[in-house]
N, C-alpha and C. Protein backbone atom coordinates (compact mmCIF):
# COMPACT_ATOMS: atom_id res chain seq x y z
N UNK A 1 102.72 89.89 79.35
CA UNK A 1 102.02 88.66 79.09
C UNK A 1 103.05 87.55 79.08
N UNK A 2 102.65 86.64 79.96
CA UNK A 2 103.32 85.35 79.93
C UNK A 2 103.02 84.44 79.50
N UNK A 3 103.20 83.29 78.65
CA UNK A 3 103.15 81.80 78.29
C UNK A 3 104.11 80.99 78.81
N UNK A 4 103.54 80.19 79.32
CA UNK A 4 104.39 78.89 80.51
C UNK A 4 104.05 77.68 80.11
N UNK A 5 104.82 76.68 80.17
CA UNK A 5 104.60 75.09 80.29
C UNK A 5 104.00 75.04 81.41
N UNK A 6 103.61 75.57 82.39
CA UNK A 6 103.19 74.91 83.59
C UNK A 6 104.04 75.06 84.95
N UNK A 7 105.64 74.72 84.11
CA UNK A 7 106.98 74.71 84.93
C UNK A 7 107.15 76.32 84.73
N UNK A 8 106.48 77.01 84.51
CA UNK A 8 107.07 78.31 85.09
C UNK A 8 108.18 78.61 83.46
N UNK A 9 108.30 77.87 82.50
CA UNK A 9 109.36 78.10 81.55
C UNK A 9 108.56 78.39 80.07
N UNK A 10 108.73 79.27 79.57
CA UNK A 10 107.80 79.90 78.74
C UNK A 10 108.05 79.42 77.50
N UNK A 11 106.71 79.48 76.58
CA UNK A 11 107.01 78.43 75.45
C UNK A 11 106.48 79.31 74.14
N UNK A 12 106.79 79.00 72.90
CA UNK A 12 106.20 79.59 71.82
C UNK A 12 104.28 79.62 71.90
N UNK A 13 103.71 80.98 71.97
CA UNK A 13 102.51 81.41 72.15
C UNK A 13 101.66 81.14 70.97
N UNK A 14 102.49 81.11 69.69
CA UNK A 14 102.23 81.28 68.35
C UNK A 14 101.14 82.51 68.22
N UNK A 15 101.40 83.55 68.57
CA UNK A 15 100.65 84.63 68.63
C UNK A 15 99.81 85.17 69.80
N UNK A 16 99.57 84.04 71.23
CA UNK A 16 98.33 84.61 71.70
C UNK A 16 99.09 85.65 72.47
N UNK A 17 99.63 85.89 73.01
CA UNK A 17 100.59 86.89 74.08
C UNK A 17 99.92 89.01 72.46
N UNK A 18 100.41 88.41 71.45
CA UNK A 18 100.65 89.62 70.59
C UNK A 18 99.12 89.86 69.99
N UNK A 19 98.09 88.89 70.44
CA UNK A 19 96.83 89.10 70.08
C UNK A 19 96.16 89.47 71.03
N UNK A 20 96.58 89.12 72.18
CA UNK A 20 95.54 89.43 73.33
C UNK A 20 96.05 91.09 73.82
N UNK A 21 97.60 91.33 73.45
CA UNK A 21 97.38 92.69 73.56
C UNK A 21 96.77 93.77 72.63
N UNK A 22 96.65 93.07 71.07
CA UNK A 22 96.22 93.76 70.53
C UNK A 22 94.66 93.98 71.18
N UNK A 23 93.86 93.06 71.55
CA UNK A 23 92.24 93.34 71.61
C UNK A 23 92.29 93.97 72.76
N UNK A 24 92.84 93.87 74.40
CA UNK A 24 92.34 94.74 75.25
C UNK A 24 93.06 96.14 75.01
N UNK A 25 92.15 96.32 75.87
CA UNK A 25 91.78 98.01 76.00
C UNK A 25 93.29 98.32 76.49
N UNK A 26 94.00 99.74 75.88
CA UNK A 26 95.11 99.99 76.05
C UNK A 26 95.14 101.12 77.74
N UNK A 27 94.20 101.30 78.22
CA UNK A 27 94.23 102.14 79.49
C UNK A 27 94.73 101.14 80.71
N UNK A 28 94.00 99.36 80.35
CA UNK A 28 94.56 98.42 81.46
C UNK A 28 95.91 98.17 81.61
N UNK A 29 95.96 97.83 82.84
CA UNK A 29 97.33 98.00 83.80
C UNK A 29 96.95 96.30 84.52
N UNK A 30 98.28 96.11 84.60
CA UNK A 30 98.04 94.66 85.23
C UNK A 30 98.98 93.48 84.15
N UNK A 31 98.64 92.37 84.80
CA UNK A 31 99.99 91.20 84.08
C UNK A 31 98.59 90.14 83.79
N UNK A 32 98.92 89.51 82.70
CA UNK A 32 98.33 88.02 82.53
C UNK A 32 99.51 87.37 82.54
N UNK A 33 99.23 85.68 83.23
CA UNK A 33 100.22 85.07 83.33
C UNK A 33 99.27 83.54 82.22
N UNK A 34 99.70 82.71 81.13
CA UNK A 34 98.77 81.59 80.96
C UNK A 34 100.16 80.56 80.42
N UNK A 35 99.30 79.33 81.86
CA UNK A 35 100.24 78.30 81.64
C UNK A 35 99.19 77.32 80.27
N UNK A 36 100.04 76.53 79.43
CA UNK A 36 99.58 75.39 78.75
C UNK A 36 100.05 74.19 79.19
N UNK A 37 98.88 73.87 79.74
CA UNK A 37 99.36 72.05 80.65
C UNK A 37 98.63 71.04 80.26
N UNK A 38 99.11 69.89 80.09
CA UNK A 38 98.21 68.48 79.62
C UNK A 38 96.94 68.27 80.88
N UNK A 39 96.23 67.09 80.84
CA UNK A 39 95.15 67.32 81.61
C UNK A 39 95.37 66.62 82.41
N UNK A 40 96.35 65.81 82.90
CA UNK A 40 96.78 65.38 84.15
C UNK A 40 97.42 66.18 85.21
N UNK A 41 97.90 66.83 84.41
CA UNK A 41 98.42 68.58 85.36
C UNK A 41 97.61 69.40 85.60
N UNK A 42 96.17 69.76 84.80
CA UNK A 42 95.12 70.57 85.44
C UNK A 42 94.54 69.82 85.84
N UNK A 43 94.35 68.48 85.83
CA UNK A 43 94.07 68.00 86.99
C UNK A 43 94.11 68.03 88.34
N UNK A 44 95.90 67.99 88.24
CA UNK A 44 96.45 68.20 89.65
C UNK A 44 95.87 69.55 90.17
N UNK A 45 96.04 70.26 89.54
CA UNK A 45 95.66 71.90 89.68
C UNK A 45 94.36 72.16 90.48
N UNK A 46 93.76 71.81 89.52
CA UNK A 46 91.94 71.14 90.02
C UNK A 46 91.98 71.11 91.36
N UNK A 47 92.48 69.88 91.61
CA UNK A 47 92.11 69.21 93.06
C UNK A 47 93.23 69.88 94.12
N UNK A 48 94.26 70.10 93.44
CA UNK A 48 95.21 71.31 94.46
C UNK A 48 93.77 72.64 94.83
N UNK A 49 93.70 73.37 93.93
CA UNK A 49 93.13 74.67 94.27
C UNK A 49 91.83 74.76 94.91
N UNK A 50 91.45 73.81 94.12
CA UNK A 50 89.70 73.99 94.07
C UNK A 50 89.47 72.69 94.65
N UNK A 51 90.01 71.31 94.94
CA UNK A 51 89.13 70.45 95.85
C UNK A 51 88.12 69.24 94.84
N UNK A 52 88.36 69.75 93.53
CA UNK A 52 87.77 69.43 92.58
C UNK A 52 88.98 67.91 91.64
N UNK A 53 88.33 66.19 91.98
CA UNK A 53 89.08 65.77 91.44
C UNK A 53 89.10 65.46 89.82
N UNK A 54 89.49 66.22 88.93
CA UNK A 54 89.21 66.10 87.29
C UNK A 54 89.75 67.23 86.70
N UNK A 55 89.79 66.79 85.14
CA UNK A 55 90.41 68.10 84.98
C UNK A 55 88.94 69.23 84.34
N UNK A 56 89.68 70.35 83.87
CA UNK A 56 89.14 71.27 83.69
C UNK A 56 89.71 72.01 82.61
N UNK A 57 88.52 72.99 81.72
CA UNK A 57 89.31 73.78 80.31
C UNK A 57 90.11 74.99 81.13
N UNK A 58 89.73 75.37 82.11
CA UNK A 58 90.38 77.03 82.75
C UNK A 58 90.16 76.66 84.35
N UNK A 59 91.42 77.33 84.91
CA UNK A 59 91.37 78.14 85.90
C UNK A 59 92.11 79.38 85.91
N UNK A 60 91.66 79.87 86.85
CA UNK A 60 91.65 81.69 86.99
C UNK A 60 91.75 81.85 88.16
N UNK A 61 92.59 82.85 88.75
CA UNK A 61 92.33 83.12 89.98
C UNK A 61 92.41 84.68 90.51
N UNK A 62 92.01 85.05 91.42
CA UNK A 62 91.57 86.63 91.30
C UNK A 62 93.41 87.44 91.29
N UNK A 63 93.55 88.60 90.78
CA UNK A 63 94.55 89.21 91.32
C UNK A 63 94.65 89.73 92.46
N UNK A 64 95.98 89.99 92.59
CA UNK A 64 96.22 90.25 93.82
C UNK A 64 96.40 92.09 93.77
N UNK A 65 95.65 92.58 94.44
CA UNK A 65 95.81 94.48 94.72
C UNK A 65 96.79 94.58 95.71
């Protein structure tokens, strides 16, 4: 589990990284990555990914197999 500024540089989670492993299921396999960005940066994100100009509470995007 990752926590990011956004820049890819990881920041104090204050727990969510050590909570979110506690609740899923211990058989899953796989990485979460979650950036925390102001809303001018999911903004950008927004209209980078999705085409969409505004911001937004989440994006997600599928993994890669």
């Amino acid at each position: 589990m990752t926590v990011t500024d956004g820049r890819g540089r990881r920041i104090a989670d204050g727990g969510l990284a050590r909570w979110l492993a506690a609740v899923l299921p211990a058989r899953l396999r796989g990485e979460v990555a979650i950036a925390l960005v102001t809303d001018p940066q999911i903004r950008k994100l927004n209209r980078q990914y999705r085409g969409k100009d505004y911001a937004t509470d989440v994006l997600s995007f599928p993994a890669l197999r």
